[in-house]
C-alpha atoms as a PDB file:
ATOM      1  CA  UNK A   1      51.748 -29.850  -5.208  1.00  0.00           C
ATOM      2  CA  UNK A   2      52.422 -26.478  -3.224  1.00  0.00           C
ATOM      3  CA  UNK A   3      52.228 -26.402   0.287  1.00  0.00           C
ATOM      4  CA  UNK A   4      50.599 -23.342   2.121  1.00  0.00           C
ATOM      5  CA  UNK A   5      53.177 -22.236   4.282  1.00  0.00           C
ATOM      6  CA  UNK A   6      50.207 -19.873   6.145  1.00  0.00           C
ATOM      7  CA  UNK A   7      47.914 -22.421   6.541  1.00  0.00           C
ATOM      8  CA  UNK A   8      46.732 -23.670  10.064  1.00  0.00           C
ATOM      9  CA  UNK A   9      48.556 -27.610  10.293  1.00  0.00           C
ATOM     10  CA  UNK A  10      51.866 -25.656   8.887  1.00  0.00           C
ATOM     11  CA  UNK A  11      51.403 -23.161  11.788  1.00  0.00           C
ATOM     12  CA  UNK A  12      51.413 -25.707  14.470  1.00  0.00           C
ATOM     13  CA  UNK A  13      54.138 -27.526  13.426  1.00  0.00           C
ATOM     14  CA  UNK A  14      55.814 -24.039  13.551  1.00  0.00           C
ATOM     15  CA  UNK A  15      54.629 -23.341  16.718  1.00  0.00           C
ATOM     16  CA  UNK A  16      55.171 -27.016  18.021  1.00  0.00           C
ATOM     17  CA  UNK A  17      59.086 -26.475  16.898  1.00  0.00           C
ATOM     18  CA  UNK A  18      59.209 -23.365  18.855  1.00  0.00           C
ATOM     19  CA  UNK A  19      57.700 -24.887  21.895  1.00  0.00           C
ATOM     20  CA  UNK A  20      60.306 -27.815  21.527  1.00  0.00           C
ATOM     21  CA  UNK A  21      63.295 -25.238  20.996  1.00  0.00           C
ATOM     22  CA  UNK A  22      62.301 -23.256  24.244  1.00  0.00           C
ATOM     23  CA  UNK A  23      62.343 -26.684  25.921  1.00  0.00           C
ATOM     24  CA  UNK A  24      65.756 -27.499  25.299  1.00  0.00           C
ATOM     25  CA  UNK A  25      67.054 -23.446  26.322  1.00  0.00           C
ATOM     26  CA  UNK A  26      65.325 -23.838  29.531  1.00  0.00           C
ATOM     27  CA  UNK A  27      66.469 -27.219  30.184  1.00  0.00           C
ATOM     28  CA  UNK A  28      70.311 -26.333  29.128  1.00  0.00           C
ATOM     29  CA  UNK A  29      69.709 -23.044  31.023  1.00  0.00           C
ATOM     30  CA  UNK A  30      68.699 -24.641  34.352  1.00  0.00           C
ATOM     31  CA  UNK A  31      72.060 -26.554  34.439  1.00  0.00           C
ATOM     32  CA  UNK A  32      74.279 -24.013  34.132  1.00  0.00           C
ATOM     33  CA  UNK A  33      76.260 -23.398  37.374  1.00  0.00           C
ATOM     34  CA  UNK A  34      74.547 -20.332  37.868  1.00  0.00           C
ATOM     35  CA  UNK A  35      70.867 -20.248  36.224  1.00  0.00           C
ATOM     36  CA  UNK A  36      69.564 -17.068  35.062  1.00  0.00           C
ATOM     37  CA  UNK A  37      66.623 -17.149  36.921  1.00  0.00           C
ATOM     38  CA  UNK A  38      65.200 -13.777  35.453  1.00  0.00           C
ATOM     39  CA  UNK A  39      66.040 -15.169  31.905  1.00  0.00           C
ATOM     40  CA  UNK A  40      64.206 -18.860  32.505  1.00  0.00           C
ATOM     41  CA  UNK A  41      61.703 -16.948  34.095  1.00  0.00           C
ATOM     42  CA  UNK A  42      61.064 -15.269  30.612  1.00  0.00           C
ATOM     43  CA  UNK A  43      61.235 -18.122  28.627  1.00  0.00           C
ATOM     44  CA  UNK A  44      59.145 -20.010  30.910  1.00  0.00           C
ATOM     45  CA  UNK A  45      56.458 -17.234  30.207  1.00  0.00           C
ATOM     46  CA  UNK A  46      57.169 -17.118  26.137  1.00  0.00           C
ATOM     47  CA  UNK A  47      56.547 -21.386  26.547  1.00  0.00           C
ATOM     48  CA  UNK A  48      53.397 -20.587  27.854  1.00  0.00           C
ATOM     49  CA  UNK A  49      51.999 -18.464  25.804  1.00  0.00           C
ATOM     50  CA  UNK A  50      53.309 -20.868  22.599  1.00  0.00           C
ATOM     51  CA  UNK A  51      51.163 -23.892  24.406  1.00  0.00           C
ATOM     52  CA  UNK A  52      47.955 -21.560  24.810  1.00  0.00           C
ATOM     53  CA  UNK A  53      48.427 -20.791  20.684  1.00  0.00           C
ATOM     54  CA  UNK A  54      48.924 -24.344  20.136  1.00  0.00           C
ATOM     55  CA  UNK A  55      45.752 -25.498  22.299  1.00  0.00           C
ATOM     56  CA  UNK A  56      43.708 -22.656  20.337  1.00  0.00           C
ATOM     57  CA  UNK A  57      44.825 -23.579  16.998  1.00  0.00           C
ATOM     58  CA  UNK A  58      44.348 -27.700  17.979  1.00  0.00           C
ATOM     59  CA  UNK A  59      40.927 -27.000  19.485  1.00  0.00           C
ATOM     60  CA  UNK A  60      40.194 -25.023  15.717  1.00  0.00           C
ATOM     61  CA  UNK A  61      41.176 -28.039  13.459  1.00  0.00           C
ATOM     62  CA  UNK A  62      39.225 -30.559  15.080  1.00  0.00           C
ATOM     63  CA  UNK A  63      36.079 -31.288  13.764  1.00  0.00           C
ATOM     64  CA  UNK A  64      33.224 -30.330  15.678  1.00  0.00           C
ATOM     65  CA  UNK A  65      31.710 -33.583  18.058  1.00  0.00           C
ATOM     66  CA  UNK A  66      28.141 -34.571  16.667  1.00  0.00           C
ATOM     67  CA  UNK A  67      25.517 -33.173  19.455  1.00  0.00           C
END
């Protein structure tokens, strides 16, 4: 069986990997003996914006609640 690589549960384990990824550059970032505080700063942002595209696409492939 083929697996969509476009469709929505492939995209948020995409975007889920990316999320973790920036986790791990911030976190080795902030112990560096100087931090680049401009350069956390932007991936702090980019994090951000990948956990607001995960909540969307989450909220999207749950089934609607019965009223």
């Amino acid at each position: 069986m083929k697996s969509n690589l476009h469709s929505p549960s492939r995209q948020l384990i995409d975007l889920r990997m990316m999320h973790a990824d920036l986790d791990a550059r911030i976190d080795l970032g902030a112990l560096e003996a100087v931090p680049d505080e401009f350069l956390l700063r932007r991936l702090k942002k980019q994090r951000l914006a990948l956990r607001d595209q995960i909540d969307c696409l989450e909220r999207a492939l749950q089934p609607p609640e019965p009223a």
